[in-house]
Protein backbone atom coordinates (compact mmCIF):
# COMPACT_ATOMS: atom_id res chain seq x y z
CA UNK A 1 52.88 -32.14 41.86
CA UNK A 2 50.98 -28.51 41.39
CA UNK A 3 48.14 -27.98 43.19
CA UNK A 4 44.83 -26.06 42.26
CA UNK A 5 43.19 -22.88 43.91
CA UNK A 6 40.12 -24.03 45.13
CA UNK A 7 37.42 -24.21 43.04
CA UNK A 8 34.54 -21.23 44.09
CA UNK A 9 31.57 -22.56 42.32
CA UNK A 10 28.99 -23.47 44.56
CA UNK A 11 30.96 -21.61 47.62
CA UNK A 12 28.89 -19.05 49.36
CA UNK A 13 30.26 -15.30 49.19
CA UNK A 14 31.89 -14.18 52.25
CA UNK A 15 30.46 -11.29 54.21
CA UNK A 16 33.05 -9.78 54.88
CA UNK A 17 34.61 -9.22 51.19
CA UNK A 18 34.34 -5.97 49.61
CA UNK A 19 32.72 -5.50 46.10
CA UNK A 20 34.31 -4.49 43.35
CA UNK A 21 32.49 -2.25 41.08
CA UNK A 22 32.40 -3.20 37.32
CA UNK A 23 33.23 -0.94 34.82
CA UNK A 24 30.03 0.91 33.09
CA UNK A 25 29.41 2.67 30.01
CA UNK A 26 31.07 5.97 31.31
CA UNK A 27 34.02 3.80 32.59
CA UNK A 28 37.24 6.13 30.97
CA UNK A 29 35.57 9.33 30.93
CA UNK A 30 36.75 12.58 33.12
CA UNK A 31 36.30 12.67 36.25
CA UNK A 32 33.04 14.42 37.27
CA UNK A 33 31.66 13.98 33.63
CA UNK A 34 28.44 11.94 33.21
CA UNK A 35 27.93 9.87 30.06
CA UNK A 36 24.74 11.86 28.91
CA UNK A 37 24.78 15.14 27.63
CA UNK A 38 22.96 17.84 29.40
CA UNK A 39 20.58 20.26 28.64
CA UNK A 40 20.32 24.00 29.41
CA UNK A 41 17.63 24.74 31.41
CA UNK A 42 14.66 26.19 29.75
CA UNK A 43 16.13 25.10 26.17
CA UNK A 44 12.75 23.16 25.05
CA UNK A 45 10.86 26.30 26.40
CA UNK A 46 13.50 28.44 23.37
CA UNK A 47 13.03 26.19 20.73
CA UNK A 48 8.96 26.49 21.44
CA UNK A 49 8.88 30.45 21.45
CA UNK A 50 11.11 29.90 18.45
CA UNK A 51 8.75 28.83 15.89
CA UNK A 52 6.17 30.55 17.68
CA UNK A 53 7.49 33.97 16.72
CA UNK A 54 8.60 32.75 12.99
CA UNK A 55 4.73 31.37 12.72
CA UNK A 56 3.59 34.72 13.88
CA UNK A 57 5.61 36.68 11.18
CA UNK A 58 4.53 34.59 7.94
CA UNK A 59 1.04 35.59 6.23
CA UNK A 60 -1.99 34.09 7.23
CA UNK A 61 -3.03 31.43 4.20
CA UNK A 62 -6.86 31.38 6.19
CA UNK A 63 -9.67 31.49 3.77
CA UNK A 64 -12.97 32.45 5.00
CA UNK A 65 -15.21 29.98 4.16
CA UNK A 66 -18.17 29.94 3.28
CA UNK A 67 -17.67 33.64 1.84
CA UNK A 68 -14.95 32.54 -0.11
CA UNK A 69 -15.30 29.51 -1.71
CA UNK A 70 -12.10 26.83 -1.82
CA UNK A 71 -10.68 25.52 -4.79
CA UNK A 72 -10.83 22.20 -5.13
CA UNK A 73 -8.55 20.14 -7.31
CA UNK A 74 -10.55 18.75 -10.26
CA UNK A 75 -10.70 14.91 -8.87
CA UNK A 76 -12.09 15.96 -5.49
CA UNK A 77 -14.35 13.13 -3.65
CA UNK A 78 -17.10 15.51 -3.02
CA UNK A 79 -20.44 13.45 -3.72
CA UNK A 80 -21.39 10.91 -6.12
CA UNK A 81 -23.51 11.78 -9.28
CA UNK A 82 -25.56 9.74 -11.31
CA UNK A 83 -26.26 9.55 -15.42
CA UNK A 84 -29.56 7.78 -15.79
CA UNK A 85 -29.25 6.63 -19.52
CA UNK A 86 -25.76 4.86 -19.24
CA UNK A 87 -27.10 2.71 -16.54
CA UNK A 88 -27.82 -1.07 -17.51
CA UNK A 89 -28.81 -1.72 -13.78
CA UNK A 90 -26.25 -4.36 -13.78
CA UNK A 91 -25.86 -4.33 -9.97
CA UNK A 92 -22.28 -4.19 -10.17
CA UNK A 93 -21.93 -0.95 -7.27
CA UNK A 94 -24.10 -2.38 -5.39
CA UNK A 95 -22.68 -5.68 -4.83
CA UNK A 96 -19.17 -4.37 -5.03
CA UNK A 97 -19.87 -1.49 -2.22
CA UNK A 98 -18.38 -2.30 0.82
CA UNK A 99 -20.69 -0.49 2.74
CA UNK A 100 -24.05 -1.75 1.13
CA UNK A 101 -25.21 2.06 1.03
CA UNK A 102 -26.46 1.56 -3.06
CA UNK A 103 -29.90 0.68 -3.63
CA UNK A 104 -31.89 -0.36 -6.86
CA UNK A 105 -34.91 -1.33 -8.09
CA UNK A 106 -35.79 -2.55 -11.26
CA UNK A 107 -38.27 -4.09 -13.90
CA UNK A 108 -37.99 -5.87 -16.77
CA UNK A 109 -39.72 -5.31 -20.09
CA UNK A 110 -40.40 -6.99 -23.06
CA UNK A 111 -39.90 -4.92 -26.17
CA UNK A 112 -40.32 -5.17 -29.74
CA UNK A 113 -38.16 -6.98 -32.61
CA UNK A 114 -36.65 -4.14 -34.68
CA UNK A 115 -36.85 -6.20 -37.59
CA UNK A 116 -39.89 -8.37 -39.22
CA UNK A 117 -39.18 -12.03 -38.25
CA UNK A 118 -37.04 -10.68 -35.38
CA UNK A 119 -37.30 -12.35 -31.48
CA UNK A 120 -38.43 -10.08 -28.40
CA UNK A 121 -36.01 -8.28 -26.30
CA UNK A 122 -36.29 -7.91 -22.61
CA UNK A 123 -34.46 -5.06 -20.93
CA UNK A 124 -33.75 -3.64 -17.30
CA UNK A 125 -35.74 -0.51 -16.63
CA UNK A 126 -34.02 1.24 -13.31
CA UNK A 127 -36.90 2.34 -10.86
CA UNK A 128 -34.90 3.11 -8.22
CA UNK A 129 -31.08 4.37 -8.13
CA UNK A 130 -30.82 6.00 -4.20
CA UNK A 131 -27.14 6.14 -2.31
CA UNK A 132 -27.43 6.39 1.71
CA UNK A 133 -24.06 8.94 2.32
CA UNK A 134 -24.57 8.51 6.33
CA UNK A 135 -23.17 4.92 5.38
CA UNK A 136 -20.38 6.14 2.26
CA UNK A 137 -16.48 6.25 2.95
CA UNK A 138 -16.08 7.76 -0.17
CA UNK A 139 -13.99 4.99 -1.85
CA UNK A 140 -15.23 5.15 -4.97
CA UNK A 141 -15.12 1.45 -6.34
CA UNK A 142 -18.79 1.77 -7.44
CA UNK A 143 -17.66 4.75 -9.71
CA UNK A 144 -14.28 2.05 -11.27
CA UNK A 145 -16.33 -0.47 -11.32
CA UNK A 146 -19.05 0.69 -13.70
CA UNK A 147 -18.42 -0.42 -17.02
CA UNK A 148 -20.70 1.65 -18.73
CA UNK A 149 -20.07 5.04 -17.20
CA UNK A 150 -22.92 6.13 -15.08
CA UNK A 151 -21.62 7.13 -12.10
CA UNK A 152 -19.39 10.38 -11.46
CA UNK A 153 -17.22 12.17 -8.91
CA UNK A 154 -18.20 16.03 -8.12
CA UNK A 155 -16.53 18.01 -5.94
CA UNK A 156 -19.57 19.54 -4.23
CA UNK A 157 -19.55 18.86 -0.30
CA UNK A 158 -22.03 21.25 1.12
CA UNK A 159 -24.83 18.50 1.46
CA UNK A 160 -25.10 18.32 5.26
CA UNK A 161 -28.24 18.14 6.79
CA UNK A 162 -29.76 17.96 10.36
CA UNK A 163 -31.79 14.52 9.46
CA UNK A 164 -30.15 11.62 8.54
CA UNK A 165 -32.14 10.34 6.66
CA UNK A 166 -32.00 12.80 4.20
CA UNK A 167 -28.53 12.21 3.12
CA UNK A 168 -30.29 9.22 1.22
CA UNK A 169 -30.25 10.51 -2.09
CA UNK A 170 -32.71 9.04 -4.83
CA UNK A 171 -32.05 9.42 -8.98
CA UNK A 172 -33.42 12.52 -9.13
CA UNK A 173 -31.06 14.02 -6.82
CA UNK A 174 -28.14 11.98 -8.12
CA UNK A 175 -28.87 13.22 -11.37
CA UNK A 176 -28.59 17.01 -10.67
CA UNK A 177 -25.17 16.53 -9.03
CA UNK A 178 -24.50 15.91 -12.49
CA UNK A 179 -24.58 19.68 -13.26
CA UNK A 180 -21.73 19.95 -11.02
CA UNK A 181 -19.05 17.40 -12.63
CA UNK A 182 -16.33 19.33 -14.32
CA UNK A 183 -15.13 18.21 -17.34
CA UNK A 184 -12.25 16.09 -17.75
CA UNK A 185 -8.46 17.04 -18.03
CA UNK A 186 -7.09 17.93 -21.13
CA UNK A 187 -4.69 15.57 -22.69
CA UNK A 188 -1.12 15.92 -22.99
CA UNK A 189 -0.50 16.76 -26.18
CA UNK A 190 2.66 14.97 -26.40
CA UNK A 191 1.05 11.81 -24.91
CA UNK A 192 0.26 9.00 -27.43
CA UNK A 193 -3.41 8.96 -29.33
CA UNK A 194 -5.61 6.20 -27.15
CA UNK A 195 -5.65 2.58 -28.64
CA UNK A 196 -9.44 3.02 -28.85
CA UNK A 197 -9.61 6.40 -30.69
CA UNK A 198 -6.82 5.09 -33.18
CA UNK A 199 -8.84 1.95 -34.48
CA UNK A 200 -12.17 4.35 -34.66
CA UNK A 201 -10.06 6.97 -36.82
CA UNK A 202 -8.20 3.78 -39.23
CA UNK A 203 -11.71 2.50 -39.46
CA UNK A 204 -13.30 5.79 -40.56
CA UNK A 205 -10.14 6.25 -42.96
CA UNK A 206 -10.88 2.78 -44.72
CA UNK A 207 -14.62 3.40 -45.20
CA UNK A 208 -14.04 7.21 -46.75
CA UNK A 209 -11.23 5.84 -49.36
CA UNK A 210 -13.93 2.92 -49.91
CA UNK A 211 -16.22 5.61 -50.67
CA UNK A 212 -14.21 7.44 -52.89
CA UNK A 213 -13.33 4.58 -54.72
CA UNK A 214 -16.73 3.54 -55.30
CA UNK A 215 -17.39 7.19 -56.49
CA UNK A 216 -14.41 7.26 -59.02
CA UNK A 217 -15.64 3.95 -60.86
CA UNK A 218 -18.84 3.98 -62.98
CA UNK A 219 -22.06 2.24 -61.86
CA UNK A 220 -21.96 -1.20 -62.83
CA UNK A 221 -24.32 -2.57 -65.66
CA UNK A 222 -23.46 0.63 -67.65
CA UNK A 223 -21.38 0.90 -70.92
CA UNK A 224 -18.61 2.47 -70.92
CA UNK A 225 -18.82 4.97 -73.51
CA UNK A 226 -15.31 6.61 -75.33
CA UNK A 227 -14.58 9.69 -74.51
CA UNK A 228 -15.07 11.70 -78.13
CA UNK A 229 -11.93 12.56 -80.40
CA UNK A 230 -11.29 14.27 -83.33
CA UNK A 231 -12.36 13.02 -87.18
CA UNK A 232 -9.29 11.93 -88.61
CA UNK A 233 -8.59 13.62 -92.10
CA UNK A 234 -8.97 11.24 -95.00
CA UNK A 235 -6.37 11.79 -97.24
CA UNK A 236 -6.99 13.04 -100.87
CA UNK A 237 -6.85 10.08 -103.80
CA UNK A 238 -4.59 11.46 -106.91
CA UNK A 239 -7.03 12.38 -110.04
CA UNK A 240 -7.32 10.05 -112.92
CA UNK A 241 -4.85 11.04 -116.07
CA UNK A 242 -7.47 12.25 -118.70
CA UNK A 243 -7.10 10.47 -122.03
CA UNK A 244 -7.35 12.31 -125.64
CA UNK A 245 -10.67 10.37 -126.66
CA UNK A 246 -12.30 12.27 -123.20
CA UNK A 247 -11.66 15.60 -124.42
């Protein structure tokens, strides 16, 4: 019959035992070698001076503003301009503005049928167009979200005023940022013709051949008359044989 050692769990250790270390994460290495790597003294204080003296040698790229003037890329988020006739006052930026900084005003009026027999028309007249930039992140979703094109990006920034309350800007204002809107990007001349121009141009083809047709064929109700030839040449009849009681 074996016996079994003693079972230790639940045994108290005894005082008098010595521990036994555990091997760490250095456990293997030479002796008098630490697991980290160190540093030479004064080596962050090198790389530091380092790009120090390699920013010191390169060419200043400082431009002195506000004698010279930056140059902006063409889609720069400068201020927001506004063209009066494309708006329909449909209230689309200002209930899409996340900010609530748009405000309009508006009236309605009646006017009159273009045709005799023709209905009355009613139509939004804007009063007030006004854009409160103290309140603006610059987003722009009232600019995508205009569906007839009234609003605009310019890249002018020098706006900044000591009251705040004059960085409200009413229509008038709005409408001589205009001024400063560049024009639009050229197109890649490789890129292919917009769907929109292409039905405008097949339309515009269709109407001039429609023309020219119309043109080429005589007015109706008229006779067609032939166009004139030549007399035809009647031929000559043979003479009658005389007779001997003619003579």
């Amino acid at each position: 019959m074996t016996s079994r050692p003693p079972s230790t769990a639940g045994a108290h250790p005894d005082p008098g035992a010595v521990p036994v270390p555990s091997p760490g994460p250095g456990a293997g290495a030479a002796p008098g070698s630490s697991g980290k790597r160190r540093s030479l003294p004064g080596a962050g204080l090198a790389k530091g001076l380092a790009v120090t003296l390699r920013t010191m040698t390169r060419r200043s790229v400082t431009e002195h503003y506000p004698d010279t003037q930056p140059e902006l890329p063409p889609r720069s988020r400068g201020v927001i301009a506004l063209f009066e006739e494309n708006c329909t006052v449909c209230m689309l930026c200002a209930r899409e503005c996340p900010d609530w900084c748009i405000y309009i005003d508006s009236h309605k009026e009646t006017a009159p049928p273009t045709a005799p027999g023709g209905r009355e028309r009613s139509r939004n007249v804007l009063d007030r167009f006004a854009i409160d930039f103290s309140l603006c992140m610059y987003c722009g979703i009232c600019i995508e979200v205009c569906p007839f094109d009234a609003l605009f990006w310019s890249p002018e920034f020098e706006y900044a005023e000591t009251d705040i309350h004059e960085l409200t800007h009413e229509r008038d204002r709005l409408r001589a940022w205009m001024w400063t809107v560049p024009e639009p990007p050229a197109l890649d001349p490789a890129a292919e013709e917009p769907k929109e121009i292409a039905a405008a141009r097949k339309t515009a083809d269709k109407l001039a051949a429609a023309e020219r047709a119309a043109a080429e064929q005589p007015a109706a109700g008229q006779p067609v008359r032939p166009e004139p030839s030549e007399p035809a040449v009647r031929p000559e009849r043979p003479g009658r044989p005389e007779r001997e009681g003619d003579a």
